[in-house]
Protein backbone atom coordinates (compact mmCIF):
# COMPACT_ATOMS: atom_id res chain seq x y z
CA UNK A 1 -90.73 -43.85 -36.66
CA UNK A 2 -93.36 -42.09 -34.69
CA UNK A 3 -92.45 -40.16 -31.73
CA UNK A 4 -92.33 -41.61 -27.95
CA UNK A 5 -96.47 -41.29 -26.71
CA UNK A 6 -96.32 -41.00 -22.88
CA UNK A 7 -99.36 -42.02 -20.89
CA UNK A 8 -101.82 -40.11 -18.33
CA UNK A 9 -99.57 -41.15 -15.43
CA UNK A 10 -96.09 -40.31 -16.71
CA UNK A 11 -97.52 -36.88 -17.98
CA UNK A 12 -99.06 -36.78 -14.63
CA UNK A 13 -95.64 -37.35 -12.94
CA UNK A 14 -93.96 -35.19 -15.07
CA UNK A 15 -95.87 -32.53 -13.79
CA UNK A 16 -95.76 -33.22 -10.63
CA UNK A 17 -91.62 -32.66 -11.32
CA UNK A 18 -92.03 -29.33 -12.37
CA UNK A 19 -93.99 -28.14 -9.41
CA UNK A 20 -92.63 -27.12 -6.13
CA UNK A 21 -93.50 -30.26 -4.00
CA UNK A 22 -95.97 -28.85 -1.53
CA UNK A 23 -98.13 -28.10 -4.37
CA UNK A 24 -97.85 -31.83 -6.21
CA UNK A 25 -98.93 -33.19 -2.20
CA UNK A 26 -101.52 -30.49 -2.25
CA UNK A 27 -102.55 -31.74 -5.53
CA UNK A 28 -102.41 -34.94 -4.54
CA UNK A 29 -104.84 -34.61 -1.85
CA UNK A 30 -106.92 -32.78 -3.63
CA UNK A 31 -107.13 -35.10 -6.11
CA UNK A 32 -107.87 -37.97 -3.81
CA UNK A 33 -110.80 -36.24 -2.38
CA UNK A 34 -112.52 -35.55 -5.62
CA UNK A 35 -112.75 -39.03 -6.81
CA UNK A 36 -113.43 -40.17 -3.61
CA UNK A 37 -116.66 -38.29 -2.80
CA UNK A 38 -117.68 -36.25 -6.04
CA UNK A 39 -118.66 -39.29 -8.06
CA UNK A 40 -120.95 -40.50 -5.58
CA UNK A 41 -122.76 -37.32 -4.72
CA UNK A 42 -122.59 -35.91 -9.04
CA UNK A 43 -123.76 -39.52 -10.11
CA UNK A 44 -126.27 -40.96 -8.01
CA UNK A 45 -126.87 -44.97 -9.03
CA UNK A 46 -130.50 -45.07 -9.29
CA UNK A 47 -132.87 -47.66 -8.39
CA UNK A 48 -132.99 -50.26 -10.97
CA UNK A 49 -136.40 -50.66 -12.91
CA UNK A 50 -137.94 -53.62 -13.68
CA UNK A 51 -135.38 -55.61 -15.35
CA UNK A 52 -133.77 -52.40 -17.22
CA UNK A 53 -130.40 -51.86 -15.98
CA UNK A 54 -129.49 -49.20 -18.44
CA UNK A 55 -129.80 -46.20 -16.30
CA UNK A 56 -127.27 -47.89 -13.76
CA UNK A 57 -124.40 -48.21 -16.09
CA UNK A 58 -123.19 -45.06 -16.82
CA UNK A 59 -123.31 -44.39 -12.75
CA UNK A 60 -121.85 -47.41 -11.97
CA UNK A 61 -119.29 -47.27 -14.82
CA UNK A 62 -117.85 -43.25 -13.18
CA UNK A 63 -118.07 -44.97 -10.00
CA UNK A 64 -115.86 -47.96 -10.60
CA UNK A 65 -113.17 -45.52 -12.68
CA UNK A 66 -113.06 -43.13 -9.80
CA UNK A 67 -112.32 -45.80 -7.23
CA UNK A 68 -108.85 -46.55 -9.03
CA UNK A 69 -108.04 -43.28 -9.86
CA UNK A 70 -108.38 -42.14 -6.54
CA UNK A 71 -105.40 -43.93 -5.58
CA UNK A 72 -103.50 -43.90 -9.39
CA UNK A 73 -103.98 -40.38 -9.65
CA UNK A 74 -102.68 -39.19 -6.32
CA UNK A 75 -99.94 -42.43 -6.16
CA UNK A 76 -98.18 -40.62 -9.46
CA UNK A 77 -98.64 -36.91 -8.55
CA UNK A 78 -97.04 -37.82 -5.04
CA UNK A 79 -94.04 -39.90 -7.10
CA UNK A 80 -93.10 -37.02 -9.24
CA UNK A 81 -92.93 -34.84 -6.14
CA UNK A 82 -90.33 -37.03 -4.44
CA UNK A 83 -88.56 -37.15 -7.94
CA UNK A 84 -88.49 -33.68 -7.67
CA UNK A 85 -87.53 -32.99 -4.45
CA UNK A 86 -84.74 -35.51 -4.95
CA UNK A 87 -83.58 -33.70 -8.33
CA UNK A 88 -83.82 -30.68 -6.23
CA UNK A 89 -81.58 -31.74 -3.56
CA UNK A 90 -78.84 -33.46 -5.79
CA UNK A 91 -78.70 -30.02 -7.94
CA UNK A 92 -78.14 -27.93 -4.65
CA UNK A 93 -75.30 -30.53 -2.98
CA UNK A 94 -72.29 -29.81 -4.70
């Protein structure tokens, strides 16, 4: 049997456990702000040509990814803080 493969957000979350949890909301922020604003100002959407819109898919494409993950991506780095913090308490309450 193959072992267990864990996705981008669980590893994500995971992560986020590990780290003290102002860094994971640090993180989080962070990462909301780069998919919010670096896709549009990296990847332009360019005019479309006369009936060719190849140059518009790859832009459009990044653009349409980063609009979930900037709420996925910061959503699972935020829930493995409060996993955290929680694991963190319980451990220190005797």
């Amino acid at each position: 049997m193959s072992p267990r493969r864990s996705g981008l957000i669980e590893d994500l979350a995971d992560l986020s456990v590990r780290l003290p949890p102002t860094v994971s909301v640090l993180l989080a922020i962070g990462a909301y702000l780069a998919f919010h604003f670096l896709p549009a100002r990296l990847f332009p959407i360019p005019a479309p040509a006369q009936g060719m819109p190849g140059p518009q898919v790859i832009p459009m494409f990044i653009a349409t990814v980063s609009r979930y993950l900037q709420y996925i991506v910061p959503f699972a780095l935020l829930l493995g803080a409060l996993v955290g913090w929680y694991q963190r308490s319980r451990q220190r309450t005797p």
